[in-house]
PDB file of N, CA and C in Angstrom:
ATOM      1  N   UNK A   1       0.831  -1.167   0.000  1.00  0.00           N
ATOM      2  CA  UNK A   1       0.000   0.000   0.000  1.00  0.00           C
ATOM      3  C   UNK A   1       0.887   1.245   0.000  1.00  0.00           C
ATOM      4  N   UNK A   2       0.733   1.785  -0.984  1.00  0.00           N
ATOM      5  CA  UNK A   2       1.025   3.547  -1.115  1.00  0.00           C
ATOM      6  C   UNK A   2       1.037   4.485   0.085  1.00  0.00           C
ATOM      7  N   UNK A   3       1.519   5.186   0.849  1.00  0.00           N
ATOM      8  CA  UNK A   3       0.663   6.538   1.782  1.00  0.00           C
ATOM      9  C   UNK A   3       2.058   6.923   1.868  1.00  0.00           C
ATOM     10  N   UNK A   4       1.467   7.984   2.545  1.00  0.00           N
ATOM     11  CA  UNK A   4       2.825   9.678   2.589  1.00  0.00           C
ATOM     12  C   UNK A   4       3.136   9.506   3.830  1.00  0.00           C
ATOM     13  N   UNK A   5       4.198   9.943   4.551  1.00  0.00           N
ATOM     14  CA  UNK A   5       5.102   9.407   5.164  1.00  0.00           C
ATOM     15  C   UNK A   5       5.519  11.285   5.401  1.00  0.00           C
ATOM     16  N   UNK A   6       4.687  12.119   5.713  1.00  0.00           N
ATOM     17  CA  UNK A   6       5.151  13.404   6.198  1.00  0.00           C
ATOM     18  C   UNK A   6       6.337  13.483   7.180  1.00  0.00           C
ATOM     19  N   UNK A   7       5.369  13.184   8.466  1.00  0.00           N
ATOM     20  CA  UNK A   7       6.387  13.045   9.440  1.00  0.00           C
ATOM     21  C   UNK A   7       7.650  13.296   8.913  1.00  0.00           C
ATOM     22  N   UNK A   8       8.477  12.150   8.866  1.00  0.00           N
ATOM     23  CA  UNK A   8       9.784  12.107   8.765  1.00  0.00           C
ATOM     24  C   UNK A   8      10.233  13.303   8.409  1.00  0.00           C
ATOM     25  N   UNK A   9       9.645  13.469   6.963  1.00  0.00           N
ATOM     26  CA  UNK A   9      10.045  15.023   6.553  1.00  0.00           C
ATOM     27  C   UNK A   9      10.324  16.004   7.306  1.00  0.00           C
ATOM     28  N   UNK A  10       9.498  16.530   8.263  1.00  0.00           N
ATOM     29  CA  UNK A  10       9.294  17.603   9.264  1.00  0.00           C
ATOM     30  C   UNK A  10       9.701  17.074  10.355  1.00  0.00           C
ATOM     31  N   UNK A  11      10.073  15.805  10.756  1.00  0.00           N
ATOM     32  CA  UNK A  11      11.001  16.012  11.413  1.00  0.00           C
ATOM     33  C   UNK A  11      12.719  16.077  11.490  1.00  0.00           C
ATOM     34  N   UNK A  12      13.009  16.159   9.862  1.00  0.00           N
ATOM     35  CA  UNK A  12      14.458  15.989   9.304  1.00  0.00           C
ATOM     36  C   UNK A  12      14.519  17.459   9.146  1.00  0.00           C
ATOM     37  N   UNK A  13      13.760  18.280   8.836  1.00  0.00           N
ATOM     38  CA  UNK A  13      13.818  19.843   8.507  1.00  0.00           C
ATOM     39  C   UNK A  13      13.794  20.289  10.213  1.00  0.00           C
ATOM     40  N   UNK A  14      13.726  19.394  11.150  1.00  0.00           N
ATOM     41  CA  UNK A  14      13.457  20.610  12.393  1.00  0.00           C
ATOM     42  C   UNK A  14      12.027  21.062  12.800  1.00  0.00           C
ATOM     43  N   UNK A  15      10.943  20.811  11.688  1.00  0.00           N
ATOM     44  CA  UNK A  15       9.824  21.335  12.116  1.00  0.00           C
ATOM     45  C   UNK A  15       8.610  20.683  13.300  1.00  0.00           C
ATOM     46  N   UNK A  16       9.047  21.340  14.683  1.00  0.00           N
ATOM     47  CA  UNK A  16       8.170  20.661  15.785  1.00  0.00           C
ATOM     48  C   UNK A  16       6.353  21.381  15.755  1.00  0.00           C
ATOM     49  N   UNK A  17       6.185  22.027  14.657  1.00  0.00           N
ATOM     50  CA  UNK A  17       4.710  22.281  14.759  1.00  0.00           C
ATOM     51  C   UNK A  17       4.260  22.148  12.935  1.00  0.00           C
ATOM     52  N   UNK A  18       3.944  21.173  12.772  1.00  0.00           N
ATOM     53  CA  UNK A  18       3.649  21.116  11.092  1.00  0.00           C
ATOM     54  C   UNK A  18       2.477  21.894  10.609  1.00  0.00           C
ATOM     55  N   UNK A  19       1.252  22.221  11.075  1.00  0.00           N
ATOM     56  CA  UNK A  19       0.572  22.680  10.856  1.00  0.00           C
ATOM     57  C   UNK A  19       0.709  23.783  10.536  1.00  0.00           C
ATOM     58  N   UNK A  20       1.100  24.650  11.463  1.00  0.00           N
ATOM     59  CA  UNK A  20       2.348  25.891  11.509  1.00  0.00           C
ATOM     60  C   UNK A  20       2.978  26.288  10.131  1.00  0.00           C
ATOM     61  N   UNK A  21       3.214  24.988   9.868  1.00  0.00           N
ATOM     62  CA  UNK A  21       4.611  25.426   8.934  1.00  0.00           C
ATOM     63  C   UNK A  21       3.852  25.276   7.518  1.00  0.00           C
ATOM     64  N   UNK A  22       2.870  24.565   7.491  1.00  0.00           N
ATOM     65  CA  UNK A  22       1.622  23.998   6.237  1.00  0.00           C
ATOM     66  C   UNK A  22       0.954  25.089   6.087  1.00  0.00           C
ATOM     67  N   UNK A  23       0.569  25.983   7.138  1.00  0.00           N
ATOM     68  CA  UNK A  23      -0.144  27.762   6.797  1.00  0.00           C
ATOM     69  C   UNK A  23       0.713  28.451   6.828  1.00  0.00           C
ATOM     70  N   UNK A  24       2.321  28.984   6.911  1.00  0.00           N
ATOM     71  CA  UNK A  24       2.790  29.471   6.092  1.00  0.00           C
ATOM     72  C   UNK A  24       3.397  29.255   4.919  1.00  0.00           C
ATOM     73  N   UNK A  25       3.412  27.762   4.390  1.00  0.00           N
ATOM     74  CA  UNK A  25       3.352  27.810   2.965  1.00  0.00           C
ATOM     75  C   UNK A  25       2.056  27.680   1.864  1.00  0.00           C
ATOM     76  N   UNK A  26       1.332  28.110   2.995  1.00  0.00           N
ATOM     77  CA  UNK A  26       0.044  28.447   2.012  1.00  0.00           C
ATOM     78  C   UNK A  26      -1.351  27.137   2.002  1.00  0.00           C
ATOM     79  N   UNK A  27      -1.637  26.453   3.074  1.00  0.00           N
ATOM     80  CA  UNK A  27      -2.326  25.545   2.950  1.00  0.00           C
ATOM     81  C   UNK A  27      -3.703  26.329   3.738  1.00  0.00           C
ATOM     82  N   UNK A  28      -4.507  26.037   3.665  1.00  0.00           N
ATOM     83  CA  UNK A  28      -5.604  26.708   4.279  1.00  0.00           C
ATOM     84  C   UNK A  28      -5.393  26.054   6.515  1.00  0.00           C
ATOM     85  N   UNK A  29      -6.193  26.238   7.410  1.00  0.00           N
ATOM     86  CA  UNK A  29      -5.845  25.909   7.811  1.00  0.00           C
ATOM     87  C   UNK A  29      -6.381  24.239   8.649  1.00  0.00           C
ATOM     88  N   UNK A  30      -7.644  24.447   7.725  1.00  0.00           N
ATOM     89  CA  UNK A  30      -8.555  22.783   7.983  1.00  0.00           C
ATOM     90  C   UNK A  30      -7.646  21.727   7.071  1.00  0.00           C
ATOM     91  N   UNK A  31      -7.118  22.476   5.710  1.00  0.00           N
ATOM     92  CA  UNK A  31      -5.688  20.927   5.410  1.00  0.00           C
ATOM     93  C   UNK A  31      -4.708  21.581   6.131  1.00  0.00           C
ATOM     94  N   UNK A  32      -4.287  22.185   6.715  1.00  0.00           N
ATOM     95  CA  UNK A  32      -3.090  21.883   7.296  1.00  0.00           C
ATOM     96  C   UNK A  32      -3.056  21.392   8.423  1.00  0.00           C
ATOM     97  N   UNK A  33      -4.205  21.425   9.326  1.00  0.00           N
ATOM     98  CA  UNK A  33      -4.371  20.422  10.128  1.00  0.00           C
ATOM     99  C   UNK A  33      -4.712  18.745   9.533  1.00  0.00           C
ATOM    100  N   UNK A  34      -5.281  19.045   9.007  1.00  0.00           N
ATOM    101  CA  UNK A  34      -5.522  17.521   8.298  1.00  0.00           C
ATOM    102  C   UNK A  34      -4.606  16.979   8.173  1.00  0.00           C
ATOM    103  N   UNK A  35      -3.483  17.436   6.931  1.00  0.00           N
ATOM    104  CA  UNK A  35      -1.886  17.114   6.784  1.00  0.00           C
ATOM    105  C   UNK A  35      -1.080  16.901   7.613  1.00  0.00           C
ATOM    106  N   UNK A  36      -1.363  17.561   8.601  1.00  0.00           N
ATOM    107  CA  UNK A  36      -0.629  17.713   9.941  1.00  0.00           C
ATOM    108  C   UNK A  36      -0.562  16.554  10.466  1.00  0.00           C
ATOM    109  N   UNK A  37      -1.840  15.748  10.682  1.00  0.00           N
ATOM    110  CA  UNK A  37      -2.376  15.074  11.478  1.00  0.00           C
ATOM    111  C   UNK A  37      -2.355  13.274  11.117  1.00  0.00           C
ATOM    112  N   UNK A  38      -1.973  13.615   9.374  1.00  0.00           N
ATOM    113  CA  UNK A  38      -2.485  12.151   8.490  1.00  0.00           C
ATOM    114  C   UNK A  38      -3.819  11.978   8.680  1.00  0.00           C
ATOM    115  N   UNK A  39      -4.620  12.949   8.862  1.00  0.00           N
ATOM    116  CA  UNK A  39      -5.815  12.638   8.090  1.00  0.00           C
ATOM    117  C   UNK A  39      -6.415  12.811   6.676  1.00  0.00           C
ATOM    118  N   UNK A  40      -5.831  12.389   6.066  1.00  0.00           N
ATOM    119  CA  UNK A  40      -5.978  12.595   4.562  1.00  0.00           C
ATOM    120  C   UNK A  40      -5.783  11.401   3.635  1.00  0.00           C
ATOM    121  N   UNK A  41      -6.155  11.012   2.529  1.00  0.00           N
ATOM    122  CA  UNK A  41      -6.720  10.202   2.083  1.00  0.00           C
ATOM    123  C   UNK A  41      -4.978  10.633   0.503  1.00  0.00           C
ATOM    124  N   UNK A  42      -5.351  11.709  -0.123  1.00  0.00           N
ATOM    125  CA  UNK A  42      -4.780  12.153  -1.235  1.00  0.00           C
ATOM    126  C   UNK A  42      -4.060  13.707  -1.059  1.00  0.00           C
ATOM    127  N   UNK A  43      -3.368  14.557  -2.108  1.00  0.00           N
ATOM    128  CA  UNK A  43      -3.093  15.451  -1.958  1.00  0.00           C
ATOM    129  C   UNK A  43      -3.132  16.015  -3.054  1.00  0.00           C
ATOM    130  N   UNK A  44      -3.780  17.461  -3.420  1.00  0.00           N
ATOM    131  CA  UNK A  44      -4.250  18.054  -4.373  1.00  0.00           C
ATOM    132  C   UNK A  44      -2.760  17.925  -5.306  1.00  0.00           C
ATOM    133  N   UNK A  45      -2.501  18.332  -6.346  1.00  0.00           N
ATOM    134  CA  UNK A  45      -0.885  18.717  -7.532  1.00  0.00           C
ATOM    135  C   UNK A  45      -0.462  19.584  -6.389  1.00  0.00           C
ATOM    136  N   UNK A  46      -1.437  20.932  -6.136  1.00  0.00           N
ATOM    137  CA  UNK A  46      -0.994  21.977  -5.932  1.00  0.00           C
ATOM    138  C   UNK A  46      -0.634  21.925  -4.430  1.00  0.00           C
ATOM    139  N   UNK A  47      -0.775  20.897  -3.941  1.00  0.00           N
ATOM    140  CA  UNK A  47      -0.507  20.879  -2.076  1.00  0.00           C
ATOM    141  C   UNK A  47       0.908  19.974  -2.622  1.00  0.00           C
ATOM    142  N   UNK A  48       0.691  18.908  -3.100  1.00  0.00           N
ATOM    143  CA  UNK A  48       1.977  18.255  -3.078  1.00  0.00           C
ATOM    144  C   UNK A  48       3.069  18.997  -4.108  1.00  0.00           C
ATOM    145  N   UNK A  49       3.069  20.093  -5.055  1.00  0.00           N
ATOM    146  CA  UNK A  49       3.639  20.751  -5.351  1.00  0.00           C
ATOM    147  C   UNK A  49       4.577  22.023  -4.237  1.00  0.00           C
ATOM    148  N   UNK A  50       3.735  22.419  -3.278  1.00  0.00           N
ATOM    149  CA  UNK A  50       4.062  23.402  -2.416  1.00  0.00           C
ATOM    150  C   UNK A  50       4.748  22.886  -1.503  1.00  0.00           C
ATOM    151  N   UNK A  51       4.647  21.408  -0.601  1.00  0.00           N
ATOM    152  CA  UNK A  51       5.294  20.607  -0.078  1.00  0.00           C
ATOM    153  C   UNK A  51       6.453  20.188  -0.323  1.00  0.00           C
ATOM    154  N   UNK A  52       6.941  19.935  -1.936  1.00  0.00           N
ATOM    155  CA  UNK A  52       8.403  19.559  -2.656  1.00  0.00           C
ATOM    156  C   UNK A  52       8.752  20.537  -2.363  1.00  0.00           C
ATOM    157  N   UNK A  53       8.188  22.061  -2.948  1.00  0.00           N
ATOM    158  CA  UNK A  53       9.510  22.902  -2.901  1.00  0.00           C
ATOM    159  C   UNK A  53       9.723  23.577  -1.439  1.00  0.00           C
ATOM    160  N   UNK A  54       8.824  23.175  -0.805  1.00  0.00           N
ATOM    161  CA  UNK A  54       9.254  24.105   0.609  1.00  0.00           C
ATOM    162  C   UNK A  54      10.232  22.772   0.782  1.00  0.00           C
ATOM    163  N   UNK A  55       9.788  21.601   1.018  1.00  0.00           N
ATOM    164  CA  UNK A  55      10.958  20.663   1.895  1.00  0.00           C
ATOM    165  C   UNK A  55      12.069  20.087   0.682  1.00  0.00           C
ATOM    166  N   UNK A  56      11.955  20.921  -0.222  1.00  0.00           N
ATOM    167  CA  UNK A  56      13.184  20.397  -1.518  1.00  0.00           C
ATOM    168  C   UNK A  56      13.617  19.032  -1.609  1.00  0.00           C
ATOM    169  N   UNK A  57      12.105  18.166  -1.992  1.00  0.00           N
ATOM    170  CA  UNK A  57      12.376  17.074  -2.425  1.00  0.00           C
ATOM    171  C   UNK A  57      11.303  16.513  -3.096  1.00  0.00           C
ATOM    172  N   UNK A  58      11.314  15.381  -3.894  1.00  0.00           N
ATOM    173  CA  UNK A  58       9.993  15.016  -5.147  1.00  0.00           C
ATOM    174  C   UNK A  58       8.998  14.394  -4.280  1.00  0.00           C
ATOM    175  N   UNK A  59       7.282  13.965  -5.037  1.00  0.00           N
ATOM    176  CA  UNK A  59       6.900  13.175  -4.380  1.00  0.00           C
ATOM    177  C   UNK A  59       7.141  11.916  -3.981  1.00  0.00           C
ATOM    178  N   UNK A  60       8.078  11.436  -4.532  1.00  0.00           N
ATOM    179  CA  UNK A  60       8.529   9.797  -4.478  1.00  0.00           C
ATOM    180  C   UNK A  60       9.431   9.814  -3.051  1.00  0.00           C
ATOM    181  N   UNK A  61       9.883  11.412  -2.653  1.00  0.00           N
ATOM    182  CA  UNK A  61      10.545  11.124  -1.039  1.00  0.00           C
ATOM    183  C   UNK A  61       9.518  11.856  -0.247  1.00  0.00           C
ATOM    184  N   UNK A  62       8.381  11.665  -0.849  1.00  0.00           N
ATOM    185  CA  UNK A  62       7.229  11.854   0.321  1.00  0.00           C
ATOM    186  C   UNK A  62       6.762  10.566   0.813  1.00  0.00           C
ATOM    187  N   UNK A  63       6.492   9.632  -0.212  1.00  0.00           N
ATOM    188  CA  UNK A  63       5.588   8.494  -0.457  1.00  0.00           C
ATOM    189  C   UNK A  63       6.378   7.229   0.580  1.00  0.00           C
ATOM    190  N   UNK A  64       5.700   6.410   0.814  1.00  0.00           N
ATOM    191  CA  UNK A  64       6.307   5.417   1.252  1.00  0.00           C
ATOM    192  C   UNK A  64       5.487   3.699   0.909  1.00  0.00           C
ATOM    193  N   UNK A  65       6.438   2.839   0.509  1.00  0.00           N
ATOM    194  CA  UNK A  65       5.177   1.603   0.420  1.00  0.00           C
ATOM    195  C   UNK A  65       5.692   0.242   1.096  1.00  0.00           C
ATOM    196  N   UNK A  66       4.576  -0.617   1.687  1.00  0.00           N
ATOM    197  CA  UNK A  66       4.123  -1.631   2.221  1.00  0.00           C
ATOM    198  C   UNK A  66       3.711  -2.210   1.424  1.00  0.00           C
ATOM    199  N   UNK A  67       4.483  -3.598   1.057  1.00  0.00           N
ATOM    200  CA  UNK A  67       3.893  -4.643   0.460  1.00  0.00           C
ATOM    201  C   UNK A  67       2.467  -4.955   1.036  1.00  0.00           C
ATOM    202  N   UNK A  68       1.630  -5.339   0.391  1.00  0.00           N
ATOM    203  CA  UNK A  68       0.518  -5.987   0.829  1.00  0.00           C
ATOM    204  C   UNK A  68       0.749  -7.619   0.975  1.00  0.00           C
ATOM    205  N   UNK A  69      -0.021  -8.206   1.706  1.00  0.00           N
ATOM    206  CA  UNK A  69      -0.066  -9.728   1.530  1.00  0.00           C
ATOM    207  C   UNK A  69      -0.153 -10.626   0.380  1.00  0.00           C
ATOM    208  N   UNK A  70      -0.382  -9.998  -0.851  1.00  0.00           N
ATOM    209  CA  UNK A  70      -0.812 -10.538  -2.090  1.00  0.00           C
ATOM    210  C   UNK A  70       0.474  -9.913  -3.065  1.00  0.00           C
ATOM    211  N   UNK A  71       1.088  -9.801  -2.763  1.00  0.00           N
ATOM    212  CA  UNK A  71       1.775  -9.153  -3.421  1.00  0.00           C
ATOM    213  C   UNK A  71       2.852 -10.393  -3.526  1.00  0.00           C
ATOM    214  N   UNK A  72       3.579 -10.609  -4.889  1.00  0.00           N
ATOM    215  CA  UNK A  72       4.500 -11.321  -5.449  1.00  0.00           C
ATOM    216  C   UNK A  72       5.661 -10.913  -5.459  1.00  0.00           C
ATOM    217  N   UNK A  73       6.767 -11.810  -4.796  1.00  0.00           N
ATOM    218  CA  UNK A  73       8.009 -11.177  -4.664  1.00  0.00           C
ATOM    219  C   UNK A  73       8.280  -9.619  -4.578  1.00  0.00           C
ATOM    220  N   UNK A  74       7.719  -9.227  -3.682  1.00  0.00           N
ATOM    221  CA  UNK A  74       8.080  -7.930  -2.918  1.00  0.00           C
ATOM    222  C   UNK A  74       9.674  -6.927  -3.277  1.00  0.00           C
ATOM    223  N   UNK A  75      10.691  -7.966  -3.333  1.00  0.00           N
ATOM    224  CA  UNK A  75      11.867  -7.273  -3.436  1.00  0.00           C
ATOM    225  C   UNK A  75      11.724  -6.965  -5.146  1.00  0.00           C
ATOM    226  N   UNK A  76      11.640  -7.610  -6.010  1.00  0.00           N
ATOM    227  CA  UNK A  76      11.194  -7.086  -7.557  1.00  0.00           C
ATOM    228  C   UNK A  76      10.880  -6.303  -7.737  1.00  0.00           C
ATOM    229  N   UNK A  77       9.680  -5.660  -7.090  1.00  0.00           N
ATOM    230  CA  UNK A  77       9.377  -4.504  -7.847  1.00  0.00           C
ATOM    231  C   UNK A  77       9.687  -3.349  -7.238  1.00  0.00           C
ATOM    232  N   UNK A  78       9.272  -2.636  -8.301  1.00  0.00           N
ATOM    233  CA  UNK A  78      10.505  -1.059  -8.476  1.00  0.00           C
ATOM    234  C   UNK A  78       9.710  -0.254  -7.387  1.00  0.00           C
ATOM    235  N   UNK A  79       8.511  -0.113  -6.622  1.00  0.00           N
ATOM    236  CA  UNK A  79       8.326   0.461  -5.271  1.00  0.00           C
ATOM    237  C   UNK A  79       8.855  -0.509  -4.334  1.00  0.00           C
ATOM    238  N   UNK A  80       9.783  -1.082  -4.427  1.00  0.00           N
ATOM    239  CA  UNK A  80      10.682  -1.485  -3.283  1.00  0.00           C
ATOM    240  C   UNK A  80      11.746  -0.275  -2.884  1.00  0.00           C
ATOM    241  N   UNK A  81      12.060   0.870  -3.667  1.00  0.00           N
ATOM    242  CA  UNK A  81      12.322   1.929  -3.646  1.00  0.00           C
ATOM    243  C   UNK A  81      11.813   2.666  -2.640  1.00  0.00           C
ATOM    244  N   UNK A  82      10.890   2.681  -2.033  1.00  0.00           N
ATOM    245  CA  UNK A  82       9.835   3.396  -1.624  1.00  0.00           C
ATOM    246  C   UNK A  82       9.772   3.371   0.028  1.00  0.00           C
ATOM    247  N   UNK A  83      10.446   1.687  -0.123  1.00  0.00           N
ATOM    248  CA  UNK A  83      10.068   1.234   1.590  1.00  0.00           C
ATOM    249  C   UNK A  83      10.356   2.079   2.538  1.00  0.00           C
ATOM    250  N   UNK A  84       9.459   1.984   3.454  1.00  0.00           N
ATOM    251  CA  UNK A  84      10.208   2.845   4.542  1.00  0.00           C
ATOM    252  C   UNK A  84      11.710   2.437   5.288  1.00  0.00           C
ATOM    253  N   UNK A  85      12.460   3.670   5.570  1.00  0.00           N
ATOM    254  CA  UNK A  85      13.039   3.660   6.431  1.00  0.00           C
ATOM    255  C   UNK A  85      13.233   4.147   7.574  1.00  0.00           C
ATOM    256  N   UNK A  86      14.224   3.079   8.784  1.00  0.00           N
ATOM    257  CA  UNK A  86      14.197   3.516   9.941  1.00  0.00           C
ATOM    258  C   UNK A  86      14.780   4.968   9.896  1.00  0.00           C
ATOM    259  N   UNK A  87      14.163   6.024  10.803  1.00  0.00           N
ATOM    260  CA  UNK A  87      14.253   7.317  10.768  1.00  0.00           C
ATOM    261  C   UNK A  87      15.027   7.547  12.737  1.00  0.00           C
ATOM    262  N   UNK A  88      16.232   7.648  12.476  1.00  0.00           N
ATOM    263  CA  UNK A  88      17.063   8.356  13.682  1.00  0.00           C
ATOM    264  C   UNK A  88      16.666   9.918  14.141  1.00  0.00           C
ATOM    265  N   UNK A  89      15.943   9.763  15.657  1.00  0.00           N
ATOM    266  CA  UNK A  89      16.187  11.186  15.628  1.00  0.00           C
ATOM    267  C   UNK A  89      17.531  11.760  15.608  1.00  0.00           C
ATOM    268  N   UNK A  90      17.336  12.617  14.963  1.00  0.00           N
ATOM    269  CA  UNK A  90      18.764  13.403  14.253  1.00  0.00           C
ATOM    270  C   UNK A  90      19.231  14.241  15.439  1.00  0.00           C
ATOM    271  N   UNK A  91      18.214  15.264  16.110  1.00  0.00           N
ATOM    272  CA  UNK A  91      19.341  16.026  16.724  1.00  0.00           C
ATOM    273  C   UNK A  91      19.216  15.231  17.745  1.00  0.00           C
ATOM    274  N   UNK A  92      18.459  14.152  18.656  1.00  0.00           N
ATOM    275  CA  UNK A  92      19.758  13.036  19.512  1.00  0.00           C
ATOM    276  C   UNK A  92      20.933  12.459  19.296  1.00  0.00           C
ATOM    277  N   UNK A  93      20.883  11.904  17.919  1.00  0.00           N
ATOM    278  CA  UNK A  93      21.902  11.226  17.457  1.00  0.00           C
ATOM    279  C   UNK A  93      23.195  12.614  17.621  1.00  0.00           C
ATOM    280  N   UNK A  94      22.967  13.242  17.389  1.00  0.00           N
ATOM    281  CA  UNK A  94      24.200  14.314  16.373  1.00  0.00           C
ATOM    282  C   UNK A  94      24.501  14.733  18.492  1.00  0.00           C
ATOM    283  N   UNK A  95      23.713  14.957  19.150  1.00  0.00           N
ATOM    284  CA  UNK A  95      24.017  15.362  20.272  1.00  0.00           C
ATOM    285  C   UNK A  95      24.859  14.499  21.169  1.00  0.00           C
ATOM    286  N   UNK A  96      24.417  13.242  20.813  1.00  0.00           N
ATOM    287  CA  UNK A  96      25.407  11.966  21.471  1.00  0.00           C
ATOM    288  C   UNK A  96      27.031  12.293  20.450  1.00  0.00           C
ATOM    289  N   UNK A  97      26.812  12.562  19.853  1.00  0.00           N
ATOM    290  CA  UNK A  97      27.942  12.378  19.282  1.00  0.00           C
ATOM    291  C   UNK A  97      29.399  13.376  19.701  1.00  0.00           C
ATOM    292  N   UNK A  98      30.472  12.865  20.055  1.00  0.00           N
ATOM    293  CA  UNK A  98      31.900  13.641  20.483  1.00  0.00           C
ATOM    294  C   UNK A  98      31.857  14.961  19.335  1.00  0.00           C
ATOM    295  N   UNK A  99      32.856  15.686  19.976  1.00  0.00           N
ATOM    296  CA  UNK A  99      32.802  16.963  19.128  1.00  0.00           C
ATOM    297  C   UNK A  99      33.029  17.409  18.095  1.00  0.00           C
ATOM    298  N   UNK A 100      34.088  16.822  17.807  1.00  0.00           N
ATOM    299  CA  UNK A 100      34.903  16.343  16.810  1.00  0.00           C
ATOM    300  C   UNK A 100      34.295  15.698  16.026  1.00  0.00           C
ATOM    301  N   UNK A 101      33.447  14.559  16.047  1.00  0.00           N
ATOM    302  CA  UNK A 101      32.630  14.133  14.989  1.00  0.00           C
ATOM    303  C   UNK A 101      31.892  14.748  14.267  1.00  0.00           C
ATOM    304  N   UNK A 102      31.076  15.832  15.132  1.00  0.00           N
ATOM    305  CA  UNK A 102      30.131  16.511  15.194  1.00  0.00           C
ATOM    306  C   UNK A 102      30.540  17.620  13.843  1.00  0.00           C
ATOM    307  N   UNK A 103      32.125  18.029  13.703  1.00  0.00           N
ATOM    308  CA  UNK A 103      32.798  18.956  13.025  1.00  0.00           C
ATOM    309  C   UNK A 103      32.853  18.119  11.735  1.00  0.00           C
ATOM    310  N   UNK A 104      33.383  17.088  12.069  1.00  0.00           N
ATOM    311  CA  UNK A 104      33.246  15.923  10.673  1.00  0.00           C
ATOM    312  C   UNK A 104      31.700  16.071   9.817  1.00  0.00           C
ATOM    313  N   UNK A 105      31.056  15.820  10.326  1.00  0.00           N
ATOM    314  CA  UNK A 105      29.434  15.995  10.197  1.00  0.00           C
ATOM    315  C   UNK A 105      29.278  17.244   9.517  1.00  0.00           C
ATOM    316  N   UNK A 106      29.838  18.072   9.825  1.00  0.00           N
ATOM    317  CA  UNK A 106      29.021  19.835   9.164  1.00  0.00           C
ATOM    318  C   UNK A 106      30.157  19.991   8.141  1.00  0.00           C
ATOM    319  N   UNK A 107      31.089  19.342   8.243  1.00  0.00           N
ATOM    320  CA  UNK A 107      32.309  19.128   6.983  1.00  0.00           C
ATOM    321  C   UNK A 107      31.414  19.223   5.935  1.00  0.00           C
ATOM    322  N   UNK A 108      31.204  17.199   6.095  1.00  0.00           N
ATOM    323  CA  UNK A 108      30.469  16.558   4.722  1.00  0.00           C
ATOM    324  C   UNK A 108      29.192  16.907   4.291  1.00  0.00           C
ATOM    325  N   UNK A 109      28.654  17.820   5.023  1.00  0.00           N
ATOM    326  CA  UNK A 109      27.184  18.682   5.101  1.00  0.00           C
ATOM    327  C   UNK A 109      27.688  19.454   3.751  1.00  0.00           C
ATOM    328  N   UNK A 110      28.460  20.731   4.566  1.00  0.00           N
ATOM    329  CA  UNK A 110      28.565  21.688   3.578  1.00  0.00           C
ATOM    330  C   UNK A 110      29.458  21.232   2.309  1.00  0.00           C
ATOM    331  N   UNK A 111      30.402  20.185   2.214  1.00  0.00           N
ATOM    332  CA  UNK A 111      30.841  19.582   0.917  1.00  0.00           C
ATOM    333  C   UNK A 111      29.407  19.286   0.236  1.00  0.00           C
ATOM    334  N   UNK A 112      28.451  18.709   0.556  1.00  0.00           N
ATOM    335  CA  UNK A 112      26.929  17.870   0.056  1.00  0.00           C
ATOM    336  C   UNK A 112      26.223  19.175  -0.534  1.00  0.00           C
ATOM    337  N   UNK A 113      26.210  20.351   0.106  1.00  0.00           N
ATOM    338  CA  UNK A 113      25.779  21.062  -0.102  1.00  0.00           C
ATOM    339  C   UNK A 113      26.140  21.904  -1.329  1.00  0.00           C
ATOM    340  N   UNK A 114      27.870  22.025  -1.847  1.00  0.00           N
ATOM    341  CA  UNK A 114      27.823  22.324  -2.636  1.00  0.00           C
ATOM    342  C   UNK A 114      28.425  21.737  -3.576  1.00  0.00           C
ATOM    343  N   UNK A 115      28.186  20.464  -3.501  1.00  0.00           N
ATOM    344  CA  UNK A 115      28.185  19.479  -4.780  1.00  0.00           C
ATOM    345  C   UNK A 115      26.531  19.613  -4.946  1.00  0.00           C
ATOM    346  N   UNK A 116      25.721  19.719  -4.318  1.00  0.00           N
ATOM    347  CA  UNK A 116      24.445  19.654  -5.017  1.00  0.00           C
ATOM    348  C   UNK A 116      24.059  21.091  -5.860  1.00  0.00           C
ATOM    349  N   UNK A 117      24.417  22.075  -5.630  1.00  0.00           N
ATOM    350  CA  UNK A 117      24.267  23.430  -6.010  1.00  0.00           C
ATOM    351  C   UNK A 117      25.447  23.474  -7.705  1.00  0.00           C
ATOM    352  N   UNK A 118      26.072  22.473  -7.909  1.00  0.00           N
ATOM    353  CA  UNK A 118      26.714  22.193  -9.337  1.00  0.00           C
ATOM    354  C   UNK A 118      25.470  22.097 -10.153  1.00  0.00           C
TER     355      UNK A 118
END
């Protein structure tokens, strides 16, 4: 089964109030609670359009999928892409971490950062 997998998102960007952050990029505020919340079924072009570019990424790193029970060799097909993954909270992790690592870390950040801006 298909479904969106927000969360993670907002919580990899830092964002501890999503709703919040869904009415200032323009969602009314009955979907942005909705969105907020995973109560939602689908997402208009224009919601999942506003969503990529605020959190700068496609819908396919919104989406997430669960084989169903009927489903034939699971690892085959190409939404095996999709599966979820385990999600580390980040700023625990990065806080456990010695200091020095921590410097290593914002190294390969800002190298990532502008190899992607090529």
């Amino acid at each position: 089964m298909l479904r969106y997998n927000l969360n993670k998102h907002f919580k990899l960007r830092g964002i501890t109030y999503p709703a919040r952050y869904l009415m200032e990029i323009g969602f009314t505020k009955q979907s942005a609670y909705n969105v907020a919340r995973g109560n939602f079924v689908s997402l208009s072009p224009e919601h999942l359009e506003k969503l990529c570019l605020a959190l700068n990424c496609t819908p396919n790193d919104l989406m997430e999928w669960e084989p169903g029970k009927n489903v034939v060799n699971p690892e085959a097909q190409s939404l095996q892409k999709l599966r979820p993954v385990q999600l580390t909270d980040l700023k625990n992790f990065i806080n456990s971490l010695p200091y020095e690592k921590m410097n290593e870390i914002i190294a390969q950040i800002e190298e990532a950062k502008i190899n992607n801006s090529k």
